[in-house]
PDB file of N, CA and C in Angstrom:
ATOM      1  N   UNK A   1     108.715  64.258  75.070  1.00  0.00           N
ATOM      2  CA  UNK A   1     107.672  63.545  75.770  1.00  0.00           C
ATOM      3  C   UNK A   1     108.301  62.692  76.873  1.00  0.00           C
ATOM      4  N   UNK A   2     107.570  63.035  77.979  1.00  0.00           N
ATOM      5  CA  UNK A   2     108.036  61.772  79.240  1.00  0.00           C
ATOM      6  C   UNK A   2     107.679  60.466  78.916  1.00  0.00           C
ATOM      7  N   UNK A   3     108.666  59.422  79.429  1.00  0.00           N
ATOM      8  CA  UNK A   3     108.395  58.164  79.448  1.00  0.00           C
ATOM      9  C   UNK A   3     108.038  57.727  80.485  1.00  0.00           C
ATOM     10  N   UNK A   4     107.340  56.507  81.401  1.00  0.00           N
ATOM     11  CA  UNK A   4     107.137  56.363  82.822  1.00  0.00           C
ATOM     12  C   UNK A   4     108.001  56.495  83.239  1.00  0.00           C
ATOM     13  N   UNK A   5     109.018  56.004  82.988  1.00  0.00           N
ATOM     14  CA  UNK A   5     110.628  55.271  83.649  1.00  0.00           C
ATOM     15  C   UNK A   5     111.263  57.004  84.221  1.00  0.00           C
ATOM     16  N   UNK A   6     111.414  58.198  83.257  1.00  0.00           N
ATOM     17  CA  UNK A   6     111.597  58.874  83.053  1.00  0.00           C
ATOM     18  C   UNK A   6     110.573  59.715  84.261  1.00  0.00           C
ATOM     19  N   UNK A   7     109.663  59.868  84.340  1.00  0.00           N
ATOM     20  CA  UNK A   7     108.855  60.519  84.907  1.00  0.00           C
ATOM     21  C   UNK A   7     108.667  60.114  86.426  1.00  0.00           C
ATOM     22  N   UNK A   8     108.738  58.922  86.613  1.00  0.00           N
ATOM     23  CA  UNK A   8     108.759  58.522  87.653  1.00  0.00           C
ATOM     24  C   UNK A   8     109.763  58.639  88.309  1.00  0.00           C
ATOM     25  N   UNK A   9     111.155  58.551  87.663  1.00  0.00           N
ATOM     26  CA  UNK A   9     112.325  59.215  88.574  1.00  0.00           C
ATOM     27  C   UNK A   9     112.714  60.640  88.766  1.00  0.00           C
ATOM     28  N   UNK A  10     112.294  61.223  88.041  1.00  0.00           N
ATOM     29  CA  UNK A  10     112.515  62.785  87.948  1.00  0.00           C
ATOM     30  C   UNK A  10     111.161  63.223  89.356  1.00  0.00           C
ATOM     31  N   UNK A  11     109.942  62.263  89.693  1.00  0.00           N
ATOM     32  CA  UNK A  11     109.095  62.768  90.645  1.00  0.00           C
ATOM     33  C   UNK A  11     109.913  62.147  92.184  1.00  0.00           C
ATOM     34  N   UNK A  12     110.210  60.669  91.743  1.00  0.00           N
ATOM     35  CA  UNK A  12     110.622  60.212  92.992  1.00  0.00           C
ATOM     36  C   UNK A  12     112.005  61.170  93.356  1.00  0.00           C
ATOM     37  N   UNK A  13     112.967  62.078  92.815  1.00  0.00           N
ATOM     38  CA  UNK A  13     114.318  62.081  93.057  1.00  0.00           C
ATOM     39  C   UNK A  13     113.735  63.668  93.686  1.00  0.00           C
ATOM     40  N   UNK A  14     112.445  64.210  93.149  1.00  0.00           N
ATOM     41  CA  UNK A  14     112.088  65.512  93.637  1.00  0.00           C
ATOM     42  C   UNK A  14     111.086  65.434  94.908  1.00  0.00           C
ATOM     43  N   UNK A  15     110.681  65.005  94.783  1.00  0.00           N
ATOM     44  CA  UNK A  15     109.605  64.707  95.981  1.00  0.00           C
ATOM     45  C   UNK A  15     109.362  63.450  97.141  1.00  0.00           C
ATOM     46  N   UNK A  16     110.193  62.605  96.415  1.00  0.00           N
ATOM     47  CA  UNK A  16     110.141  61.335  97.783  1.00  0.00           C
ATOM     48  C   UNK A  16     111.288  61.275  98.366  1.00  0.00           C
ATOM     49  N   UNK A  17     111.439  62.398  99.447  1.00  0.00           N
ATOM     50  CA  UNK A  17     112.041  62.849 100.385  1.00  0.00           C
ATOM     51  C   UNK A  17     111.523  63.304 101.637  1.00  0.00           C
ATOM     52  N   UNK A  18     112.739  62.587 102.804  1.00  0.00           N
ATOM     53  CA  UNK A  18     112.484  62.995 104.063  1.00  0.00           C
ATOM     54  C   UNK A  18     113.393  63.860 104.523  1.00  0.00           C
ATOM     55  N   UNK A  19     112.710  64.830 104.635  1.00  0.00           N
ATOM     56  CA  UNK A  19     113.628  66.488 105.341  1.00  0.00           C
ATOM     57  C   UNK A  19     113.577  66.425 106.837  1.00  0.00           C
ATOM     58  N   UNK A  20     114.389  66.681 107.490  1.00  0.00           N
ATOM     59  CA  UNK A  20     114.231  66.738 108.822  1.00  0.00           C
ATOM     60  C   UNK A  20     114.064  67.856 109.676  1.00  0.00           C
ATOM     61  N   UNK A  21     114.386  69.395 108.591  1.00  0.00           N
ATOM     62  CA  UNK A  21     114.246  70.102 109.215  1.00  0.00           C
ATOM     63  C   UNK A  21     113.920  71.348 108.086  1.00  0.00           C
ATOM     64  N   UNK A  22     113.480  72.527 108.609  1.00  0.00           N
ATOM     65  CA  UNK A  22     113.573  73.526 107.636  1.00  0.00           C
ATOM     66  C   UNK A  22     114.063  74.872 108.354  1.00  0.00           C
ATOM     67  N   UNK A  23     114.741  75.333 107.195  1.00  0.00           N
ATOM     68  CA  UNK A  23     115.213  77.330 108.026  1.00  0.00           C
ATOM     69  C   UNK A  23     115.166  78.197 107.026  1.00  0.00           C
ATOM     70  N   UNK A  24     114.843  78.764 107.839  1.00  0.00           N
ATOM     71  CA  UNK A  24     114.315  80.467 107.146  1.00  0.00           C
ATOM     72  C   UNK A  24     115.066  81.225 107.624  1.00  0.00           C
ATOM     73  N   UNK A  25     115.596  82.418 106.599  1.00  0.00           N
ATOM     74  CA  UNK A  25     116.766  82.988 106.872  1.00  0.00           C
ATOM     75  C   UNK A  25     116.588  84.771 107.222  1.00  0.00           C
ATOM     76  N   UNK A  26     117.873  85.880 107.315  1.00  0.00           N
ATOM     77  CA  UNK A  26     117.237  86.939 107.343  1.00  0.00           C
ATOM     78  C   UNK A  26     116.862  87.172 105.407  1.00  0.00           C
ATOM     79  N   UNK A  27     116.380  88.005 105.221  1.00  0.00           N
ATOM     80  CA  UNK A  27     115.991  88.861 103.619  1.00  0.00           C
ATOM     81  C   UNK A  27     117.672  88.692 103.097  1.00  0.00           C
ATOM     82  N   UNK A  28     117.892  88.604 101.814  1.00  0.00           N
ATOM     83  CA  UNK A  28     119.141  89.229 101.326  1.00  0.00           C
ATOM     84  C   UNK A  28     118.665  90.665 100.352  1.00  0.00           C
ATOM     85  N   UNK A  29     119.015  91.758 100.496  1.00  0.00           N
ATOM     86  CA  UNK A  29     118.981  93.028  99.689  1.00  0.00           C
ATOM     87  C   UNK A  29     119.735  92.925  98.107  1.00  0.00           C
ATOM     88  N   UNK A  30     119.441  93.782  97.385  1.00  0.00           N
ATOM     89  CA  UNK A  30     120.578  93.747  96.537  1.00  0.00           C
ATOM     90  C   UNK A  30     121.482  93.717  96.767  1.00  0.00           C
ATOM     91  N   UNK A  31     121.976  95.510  97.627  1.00  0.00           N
ATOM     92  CA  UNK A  31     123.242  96.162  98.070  1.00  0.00           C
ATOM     93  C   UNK A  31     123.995  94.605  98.942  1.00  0.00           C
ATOM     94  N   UNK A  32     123.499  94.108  99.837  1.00  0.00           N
ATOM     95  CA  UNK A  32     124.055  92.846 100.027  1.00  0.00           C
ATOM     96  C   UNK A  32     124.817  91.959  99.585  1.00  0.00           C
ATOM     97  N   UNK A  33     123.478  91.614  98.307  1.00  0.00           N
ATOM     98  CA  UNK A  33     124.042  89.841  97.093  1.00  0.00           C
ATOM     99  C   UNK A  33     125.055  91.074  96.475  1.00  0.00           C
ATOM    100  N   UNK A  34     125.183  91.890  95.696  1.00  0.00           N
ATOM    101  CA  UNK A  34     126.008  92.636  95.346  1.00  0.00           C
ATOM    102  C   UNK A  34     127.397  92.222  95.758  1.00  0.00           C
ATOM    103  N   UNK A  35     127.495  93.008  97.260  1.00  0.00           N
ATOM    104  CA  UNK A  35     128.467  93.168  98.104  1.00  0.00           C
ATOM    105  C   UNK A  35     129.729  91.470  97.850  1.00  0.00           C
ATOM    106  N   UNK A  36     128.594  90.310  98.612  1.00  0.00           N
ATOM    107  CA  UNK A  36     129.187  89.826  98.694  1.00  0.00           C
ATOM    108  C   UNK A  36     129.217  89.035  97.151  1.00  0.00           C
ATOM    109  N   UNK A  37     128.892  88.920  95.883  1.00  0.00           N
ATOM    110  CA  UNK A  37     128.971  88.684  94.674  1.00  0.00           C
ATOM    111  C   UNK A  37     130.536  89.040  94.587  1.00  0.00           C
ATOM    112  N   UNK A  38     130.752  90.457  94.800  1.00  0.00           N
ATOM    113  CA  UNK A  38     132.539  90.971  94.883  1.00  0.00           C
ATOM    114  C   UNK A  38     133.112  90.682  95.900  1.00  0.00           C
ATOM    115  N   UNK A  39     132.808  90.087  97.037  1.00  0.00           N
ATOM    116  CA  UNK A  39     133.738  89.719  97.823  1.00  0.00           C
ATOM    117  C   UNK A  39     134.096  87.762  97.348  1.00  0.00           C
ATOM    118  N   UNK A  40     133.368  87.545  95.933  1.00  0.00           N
ATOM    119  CA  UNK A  40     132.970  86.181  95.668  1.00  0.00           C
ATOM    120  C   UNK A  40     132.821  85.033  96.536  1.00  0.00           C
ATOM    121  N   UNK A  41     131.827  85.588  97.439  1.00  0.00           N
ATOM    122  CA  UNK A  41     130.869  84.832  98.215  1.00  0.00           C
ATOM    123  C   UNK A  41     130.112  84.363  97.401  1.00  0.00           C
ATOM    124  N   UNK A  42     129.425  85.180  97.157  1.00  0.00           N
ATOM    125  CA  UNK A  42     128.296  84.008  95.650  1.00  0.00           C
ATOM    126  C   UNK A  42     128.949  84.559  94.637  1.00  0.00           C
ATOM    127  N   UNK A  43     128.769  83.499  93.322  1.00  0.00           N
ATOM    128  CA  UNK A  43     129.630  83.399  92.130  1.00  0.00           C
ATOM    129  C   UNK A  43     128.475  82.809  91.112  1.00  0.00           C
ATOM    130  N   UNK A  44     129.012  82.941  89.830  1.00  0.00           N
ATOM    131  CA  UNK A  44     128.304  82.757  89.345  1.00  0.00           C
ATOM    132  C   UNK A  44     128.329  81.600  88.641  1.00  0.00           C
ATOM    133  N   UNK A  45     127.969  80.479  88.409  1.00  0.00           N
ATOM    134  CA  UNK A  45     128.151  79.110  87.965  1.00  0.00           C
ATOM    135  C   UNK A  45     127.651  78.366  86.970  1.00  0.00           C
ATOM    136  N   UNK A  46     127.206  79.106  86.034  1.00  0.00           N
ATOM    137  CA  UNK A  46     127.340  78.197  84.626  1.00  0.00           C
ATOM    138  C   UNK A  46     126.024  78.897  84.038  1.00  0.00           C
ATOM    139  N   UNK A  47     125.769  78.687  83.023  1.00  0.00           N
ATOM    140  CA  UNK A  47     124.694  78.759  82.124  1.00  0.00           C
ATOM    141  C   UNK A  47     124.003  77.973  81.464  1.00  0.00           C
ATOM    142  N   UNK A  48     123.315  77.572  80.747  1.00  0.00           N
ATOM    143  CA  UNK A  48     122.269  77.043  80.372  1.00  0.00           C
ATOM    144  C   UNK A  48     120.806  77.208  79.458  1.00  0.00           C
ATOM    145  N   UNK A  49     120.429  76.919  78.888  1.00  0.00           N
ATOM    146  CA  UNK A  49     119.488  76.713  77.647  1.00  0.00           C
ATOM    147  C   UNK A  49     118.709  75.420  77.914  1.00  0.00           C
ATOM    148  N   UNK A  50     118.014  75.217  78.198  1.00  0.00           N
ATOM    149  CA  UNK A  50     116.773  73.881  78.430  1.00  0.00           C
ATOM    150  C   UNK A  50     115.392  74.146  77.706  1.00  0.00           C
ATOM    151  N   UNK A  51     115.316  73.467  76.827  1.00  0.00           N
ATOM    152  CA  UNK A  51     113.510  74.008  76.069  1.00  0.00           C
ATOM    153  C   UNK A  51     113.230  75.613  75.818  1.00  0.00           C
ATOM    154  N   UNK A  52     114.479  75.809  75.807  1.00  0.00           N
ATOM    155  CA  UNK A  52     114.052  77.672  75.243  1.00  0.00           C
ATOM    156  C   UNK A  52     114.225  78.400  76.343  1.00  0.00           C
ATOM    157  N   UNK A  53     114.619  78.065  77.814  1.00  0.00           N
ATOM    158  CA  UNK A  53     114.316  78.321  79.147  1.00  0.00           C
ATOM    159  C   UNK A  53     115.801  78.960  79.430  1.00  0.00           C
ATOM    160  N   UNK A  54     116.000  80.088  79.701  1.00  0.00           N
ATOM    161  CA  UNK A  54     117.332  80.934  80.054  1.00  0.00           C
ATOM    162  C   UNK A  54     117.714  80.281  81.760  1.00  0.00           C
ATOM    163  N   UNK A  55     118.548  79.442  82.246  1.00  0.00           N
ATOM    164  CA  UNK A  55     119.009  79.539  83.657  1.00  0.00           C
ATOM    165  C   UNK A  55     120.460  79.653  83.570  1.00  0.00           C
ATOM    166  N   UNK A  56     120.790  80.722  84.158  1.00  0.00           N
ATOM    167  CA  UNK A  56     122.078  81.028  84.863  1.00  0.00           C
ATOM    168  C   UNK A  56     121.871  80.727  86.710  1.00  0.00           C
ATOM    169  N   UNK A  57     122.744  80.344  87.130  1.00  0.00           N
ATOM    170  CA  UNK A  57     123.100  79.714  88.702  1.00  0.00           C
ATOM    171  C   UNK A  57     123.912  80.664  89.128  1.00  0.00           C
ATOM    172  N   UNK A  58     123.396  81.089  90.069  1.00  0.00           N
ATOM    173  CA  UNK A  58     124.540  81.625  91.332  1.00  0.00           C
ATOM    174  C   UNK A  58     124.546  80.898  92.431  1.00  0.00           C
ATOM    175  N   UNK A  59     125.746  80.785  93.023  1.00  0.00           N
ATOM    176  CA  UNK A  59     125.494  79.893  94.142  1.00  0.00           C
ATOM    177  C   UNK A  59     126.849  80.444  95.340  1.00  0.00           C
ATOM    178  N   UNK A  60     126.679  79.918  96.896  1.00  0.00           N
ATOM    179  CA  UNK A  60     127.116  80.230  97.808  1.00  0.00           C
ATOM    180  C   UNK A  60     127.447  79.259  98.290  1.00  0.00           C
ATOM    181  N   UNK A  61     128.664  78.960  99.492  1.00  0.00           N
ATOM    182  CA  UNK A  61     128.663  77.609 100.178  1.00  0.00           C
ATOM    183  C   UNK A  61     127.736  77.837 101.460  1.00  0.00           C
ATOM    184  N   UNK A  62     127.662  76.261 101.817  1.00  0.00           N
ATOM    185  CA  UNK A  62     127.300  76.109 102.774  1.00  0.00           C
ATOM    186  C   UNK A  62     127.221  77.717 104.326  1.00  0.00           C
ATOM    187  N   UNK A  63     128.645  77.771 104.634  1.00  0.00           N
ATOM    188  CA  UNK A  63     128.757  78.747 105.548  1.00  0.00           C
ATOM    189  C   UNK A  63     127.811  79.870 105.585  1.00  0.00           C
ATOM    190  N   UNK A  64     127.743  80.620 104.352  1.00  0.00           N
ATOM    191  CA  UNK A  64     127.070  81.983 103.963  1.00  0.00           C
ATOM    192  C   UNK A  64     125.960  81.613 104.164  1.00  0.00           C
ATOM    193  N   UNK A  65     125.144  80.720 103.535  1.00  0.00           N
ATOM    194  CA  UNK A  65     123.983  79.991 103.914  1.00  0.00           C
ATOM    195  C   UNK A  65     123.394  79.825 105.136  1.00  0.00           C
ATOM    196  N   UNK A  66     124.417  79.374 106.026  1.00  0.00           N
ATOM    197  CA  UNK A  66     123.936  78.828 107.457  1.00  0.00           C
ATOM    198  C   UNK A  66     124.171  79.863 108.338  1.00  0.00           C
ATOM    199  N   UNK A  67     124.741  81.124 108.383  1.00  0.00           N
ATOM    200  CA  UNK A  67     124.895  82.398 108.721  1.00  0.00           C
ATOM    201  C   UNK A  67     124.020  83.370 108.541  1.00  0.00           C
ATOM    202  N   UNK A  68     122.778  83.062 107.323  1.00  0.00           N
ATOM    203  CA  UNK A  68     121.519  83.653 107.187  1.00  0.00           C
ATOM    204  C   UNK A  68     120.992  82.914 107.933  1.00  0.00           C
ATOM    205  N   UNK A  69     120.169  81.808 108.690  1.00  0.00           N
ATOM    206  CA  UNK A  69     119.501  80.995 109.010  1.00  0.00           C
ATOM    207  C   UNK A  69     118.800  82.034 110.890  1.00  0.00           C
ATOM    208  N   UNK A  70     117.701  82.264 110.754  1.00  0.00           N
ATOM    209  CA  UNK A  70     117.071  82.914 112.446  1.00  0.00           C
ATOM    210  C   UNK A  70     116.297  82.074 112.502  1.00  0.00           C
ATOM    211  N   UNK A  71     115.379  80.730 112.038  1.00  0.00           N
ATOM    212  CA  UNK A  71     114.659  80.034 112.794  1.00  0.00           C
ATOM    213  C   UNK A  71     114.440  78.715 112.259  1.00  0.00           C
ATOM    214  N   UNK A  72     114.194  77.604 112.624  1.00  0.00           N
ATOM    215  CA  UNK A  72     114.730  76.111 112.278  1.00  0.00           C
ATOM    216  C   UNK A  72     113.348  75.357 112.743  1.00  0.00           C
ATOM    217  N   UNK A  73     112.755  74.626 111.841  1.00  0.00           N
ATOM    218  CA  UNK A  73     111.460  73.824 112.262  1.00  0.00           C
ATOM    219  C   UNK A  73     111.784  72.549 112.218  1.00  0.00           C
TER     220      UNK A  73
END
């Protein structure tokens, strides 16, 4: 069960934010995330169990990221 204290920071730390910008990138394919998965561009970073909830993380740096990016609001 949430507590206020609890609830209220988990909303403020998700949502009371100022973004300055947003980008949208090209598609990634499988054959792609694949590709670069073995070139360990993205990797795979930990696992996890939360309330019965399966998350595994893959993740990329910055660069790979900002190298998908075609339009910026």
């Amino acid at each position: 069960m949430w507590s206020k204290q609890d609830l209220e920071q988990y909303i403020n730390n998700k949502f009371n934010n100022k973004y300055e910008k947003i980008c949208f990138g090209r598609p990634i394919s499988f054959d792609v995330w694949i590709q670069k998965f073995k070139e360990k561009i993205i990797y795979y970073d930990g696992y996890s169990s939360i309330n019965g909830r399966w998350r595994g993380c893959f993740r990329a740096n910055n660069k790979f990221w900002n190298e998908l990016i075609i339009e910026e609001y």
